[in-house]
N, C-alpha and C. Protein backbone atom coordinates (compact mmCIF):
# COMPACT_ATOMS: atom_id res chain seq x y z
N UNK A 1 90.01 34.15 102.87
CA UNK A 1 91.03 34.51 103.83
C UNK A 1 90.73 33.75 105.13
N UNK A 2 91.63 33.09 105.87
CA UNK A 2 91.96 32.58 106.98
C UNK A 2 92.44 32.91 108.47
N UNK A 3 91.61 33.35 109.00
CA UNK A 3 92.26 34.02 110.57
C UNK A 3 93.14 32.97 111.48
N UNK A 4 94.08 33.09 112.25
CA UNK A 4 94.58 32.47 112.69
C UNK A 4 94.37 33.25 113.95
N UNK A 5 93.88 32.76 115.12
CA UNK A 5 94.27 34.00 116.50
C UNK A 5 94.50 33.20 117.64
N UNK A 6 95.18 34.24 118.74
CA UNK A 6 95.52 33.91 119.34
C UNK A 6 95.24 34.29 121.13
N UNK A 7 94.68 33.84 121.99
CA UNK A 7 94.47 34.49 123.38
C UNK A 7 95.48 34.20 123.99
N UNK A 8 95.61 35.37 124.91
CA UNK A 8 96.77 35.10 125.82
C UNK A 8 96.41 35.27 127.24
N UNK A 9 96.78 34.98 128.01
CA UNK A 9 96.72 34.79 129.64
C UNK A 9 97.06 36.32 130.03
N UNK A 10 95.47 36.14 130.85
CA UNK A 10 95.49 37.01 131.85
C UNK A 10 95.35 38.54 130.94
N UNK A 11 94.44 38.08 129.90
CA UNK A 11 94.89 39.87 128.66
C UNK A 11 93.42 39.11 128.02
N UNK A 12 92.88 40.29 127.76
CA UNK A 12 91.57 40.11 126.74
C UNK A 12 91.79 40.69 125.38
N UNK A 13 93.54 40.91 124.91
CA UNK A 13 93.80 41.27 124.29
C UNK A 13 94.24 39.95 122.97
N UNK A 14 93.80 39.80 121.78
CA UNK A 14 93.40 38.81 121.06
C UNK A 14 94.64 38.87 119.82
N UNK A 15 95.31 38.16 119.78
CA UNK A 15 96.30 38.27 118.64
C UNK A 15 95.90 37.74 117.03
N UNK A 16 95.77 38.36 116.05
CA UNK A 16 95.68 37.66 114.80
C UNK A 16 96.48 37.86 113.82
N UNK A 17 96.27 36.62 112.66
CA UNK A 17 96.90 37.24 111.33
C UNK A 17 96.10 36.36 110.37
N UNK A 18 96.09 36.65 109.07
CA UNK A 18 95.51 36.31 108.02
C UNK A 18 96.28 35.60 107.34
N UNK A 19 95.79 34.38 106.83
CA UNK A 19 96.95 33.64 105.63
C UNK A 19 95.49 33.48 104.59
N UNK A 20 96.35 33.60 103.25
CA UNK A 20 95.29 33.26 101.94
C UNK A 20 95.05 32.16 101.63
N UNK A 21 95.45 30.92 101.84
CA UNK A 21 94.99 29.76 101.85
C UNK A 21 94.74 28.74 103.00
N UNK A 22 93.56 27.68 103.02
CA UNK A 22 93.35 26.98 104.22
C UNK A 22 94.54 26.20 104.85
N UNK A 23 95.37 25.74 103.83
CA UNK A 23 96.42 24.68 104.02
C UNK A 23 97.94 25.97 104.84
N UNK A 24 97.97 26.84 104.56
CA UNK A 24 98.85 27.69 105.01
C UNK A 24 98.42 28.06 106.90
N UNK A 25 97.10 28.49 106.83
CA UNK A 25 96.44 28.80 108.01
C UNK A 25 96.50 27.41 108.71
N UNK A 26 95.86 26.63 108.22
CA UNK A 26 96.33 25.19 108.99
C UNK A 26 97.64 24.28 109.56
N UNK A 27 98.37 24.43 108.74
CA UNK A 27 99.92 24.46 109.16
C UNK A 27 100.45 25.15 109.75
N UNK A 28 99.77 26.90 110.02
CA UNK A 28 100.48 27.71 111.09
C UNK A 28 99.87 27.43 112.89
N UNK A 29 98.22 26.90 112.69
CA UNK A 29 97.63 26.68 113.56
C UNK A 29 98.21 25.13 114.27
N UNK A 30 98.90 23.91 113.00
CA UNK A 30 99.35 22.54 113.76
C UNK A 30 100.53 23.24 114.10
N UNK A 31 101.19 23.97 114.00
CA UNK A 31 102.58 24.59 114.10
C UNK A 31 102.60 25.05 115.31
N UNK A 32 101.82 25.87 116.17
CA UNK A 32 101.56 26.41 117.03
C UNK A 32 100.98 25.57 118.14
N UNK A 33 100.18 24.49 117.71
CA UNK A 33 99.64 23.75 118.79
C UNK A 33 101.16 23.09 119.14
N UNK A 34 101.75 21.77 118.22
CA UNK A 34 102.72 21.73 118.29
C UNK A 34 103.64 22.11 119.73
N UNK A 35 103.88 23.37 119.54
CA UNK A 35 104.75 24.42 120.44
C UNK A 35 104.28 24.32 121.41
N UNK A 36 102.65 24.94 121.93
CA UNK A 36 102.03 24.69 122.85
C UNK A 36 102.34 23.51 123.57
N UNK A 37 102.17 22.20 123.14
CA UNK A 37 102.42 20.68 123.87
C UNK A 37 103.73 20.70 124.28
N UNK A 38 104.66 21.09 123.50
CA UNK A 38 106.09 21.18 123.90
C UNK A 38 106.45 21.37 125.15
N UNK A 39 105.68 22.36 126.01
CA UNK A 39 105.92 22.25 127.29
C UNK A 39 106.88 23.98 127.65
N UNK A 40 107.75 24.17 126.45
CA UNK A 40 108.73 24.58 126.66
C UNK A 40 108.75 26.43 126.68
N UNK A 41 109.22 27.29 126.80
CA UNK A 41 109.18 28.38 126.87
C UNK A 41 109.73 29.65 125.51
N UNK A 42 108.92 28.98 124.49
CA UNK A 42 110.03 29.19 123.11
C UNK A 42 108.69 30.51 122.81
N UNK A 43 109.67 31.68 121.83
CA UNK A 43 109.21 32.13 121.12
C UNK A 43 108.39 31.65 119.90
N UNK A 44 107.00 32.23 120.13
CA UNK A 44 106.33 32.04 118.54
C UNK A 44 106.45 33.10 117.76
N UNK A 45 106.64 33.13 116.70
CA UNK A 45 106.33 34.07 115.46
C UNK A 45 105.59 33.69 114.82
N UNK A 46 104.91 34.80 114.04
CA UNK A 46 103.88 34.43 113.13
C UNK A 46 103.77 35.81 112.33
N UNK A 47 103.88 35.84 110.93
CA UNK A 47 103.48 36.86 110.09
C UNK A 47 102.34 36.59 109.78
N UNK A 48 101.29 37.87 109.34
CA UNK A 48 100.28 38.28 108.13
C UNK A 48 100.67 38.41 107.02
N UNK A 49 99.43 37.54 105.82
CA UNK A 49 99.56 37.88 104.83
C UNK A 49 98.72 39.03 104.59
N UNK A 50 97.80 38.71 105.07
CA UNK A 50 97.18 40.13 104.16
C UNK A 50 97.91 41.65 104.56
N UNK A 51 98.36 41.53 105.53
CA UNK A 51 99.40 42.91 105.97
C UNK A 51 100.79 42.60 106.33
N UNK A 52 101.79 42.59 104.99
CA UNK A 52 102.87 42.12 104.65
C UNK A 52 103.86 42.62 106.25
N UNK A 53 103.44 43.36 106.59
CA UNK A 53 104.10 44.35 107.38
C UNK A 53 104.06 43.65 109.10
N UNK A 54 102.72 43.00 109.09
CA UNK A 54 102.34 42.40 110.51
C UNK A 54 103.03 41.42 110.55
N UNK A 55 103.63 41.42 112.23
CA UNK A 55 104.65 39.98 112.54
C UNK A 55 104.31 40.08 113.77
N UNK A 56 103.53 39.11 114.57
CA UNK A 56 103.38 39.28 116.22
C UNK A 56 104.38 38.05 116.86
N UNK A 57 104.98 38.37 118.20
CA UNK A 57 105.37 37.52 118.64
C UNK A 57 105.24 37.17 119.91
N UNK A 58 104.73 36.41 120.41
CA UNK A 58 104.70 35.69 122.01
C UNK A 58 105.55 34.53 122.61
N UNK A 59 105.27 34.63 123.52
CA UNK A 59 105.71 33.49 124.52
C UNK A 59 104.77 32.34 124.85
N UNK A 60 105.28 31.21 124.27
CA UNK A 60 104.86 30.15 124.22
C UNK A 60 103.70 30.03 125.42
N UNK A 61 104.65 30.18 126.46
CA UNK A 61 103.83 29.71 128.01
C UNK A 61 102.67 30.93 128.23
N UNK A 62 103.03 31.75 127.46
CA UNK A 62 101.73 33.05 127.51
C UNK A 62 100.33 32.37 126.65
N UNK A 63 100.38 31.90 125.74
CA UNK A 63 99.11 31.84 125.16
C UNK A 63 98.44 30.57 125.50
N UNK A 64 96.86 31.11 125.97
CA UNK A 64 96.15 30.22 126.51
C UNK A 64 94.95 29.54 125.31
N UNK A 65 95.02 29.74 124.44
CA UNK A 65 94.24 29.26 123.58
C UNK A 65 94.84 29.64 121.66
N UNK A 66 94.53 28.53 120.83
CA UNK A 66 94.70 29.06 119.56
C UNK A 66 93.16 28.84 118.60
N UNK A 67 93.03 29.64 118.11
CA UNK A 67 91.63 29.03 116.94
C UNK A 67 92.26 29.51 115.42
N UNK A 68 91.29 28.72 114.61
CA UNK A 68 91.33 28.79 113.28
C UNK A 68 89.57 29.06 112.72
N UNK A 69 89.49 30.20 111.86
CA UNK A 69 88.57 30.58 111.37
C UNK A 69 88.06 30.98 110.00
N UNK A 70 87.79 30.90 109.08
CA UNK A 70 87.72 31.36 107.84
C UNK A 70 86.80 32.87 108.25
N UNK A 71 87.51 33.98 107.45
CA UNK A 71 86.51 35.27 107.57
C UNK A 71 85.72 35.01 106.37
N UNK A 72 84.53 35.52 107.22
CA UNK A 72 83.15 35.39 106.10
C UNK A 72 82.66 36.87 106.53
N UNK A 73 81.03 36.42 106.12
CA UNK A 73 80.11 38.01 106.05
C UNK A 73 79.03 37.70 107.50
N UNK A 74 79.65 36.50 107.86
CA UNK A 74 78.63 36.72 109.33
C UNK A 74 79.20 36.80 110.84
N UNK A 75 80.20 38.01 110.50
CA UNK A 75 80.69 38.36 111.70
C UNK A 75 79.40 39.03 112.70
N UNK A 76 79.77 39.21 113.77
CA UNK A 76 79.04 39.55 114.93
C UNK A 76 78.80 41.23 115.10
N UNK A 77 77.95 41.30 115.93
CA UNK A 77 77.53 43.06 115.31
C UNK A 77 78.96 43.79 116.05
N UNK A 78 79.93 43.27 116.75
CA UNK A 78 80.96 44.08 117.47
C UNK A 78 81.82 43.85 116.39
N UNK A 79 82.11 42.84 115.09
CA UNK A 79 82.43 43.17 113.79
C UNK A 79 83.40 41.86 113.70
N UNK A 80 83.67 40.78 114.89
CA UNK A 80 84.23 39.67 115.38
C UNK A 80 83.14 38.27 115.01
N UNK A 81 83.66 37.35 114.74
CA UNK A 81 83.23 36.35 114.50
C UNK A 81 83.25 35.63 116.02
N UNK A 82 82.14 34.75 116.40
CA UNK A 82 82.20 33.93 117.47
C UNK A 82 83.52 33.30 117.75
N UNK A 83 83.67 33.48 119.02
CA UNK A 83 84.65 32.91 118.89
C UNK A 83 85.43 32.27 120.41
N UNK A 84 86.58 32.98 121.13
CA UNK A 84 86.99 32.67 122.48
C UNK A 84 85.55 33.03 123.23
N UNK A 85 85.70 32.54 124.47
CA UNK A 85 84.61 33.53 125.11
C UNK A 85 85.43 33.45 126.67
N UNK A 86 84.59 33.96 127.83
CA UNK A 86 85.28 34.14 129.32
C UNK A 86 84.45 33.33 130.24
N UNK A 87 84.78 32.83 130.98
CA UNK A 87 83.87 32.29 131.88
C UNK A 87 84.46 32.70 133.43
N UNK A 88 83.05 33.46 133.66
CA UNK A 88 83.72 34.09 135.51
C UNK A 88 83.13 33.46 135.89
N UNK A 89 83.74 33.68 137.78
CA UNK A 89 83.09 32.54 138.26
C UNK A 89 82.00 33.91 139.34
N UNK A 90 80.90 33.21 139.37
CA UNK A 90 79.39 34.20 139.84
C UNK A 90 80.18 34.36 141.45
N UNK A 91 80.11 35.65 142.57
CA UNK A 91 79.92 35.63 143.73
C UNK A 91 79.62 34.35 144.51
N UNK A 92 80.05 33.98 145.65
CA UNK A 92 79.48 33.25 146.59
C UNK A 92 79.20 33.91 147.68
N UNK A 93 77.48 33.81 147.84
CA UNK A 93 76.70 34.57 148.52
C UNK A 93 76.95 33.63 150.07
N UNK A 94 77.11 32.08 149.99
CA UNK A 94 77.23 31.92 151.15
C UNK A 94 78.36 32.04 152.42
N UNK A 95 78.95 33.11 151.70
CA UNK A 95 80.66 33.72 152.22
C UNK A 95 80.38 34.83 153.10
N UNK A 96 79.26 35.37 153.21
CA UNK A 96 78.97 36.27 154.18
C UNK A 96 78.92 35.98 155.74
């Protein structure tokens, strides 16, 4: 199984879906970059396979990152595979 996910701006809230083959997950991930470059303000869709039922949808100009992942057995002890991460920026102490 194939994760496809998605970050969005300004949300630590992480969008995914599962496709059963690499070539499916990969074509949804060039599909999406795609869109991204476009520039333009278009709806994405995207269904799950493994949960016939899941369909998420965003706004193009909302999502700040896409990855592609195969799920395996060495997810992370919070139960997530490595993956996005955050980078803050530290205090500036010489602002006092």
């Amino acid at each position: 199984m194939f994760t496809v996910e998605l970050a969005l701006k300004q949300t630590a809230v992480l969008l995914s879906v599962q496709k059963k083959s690499e070539e499916e997950a990969k074509a949804l991930y060039e599909s999406i970059v795609k869109t991204l470059n476009g520039g333009t303000s278009v709806l994405i869709q995207v269904e799950c396979d493994q949960q016939p039922h899941k369909q998420i949808s965003a706004l193009a100009s909302e999502v700040a990152a896409v990855q592609i992942y195969e799920k395996t057995g060495t997810a992370t002890a919070s139960g997530r595979p490595p993956g996005f991460f955050a980078l803050t920026a530290e205090p500036d102490s010489s602002a006092s």
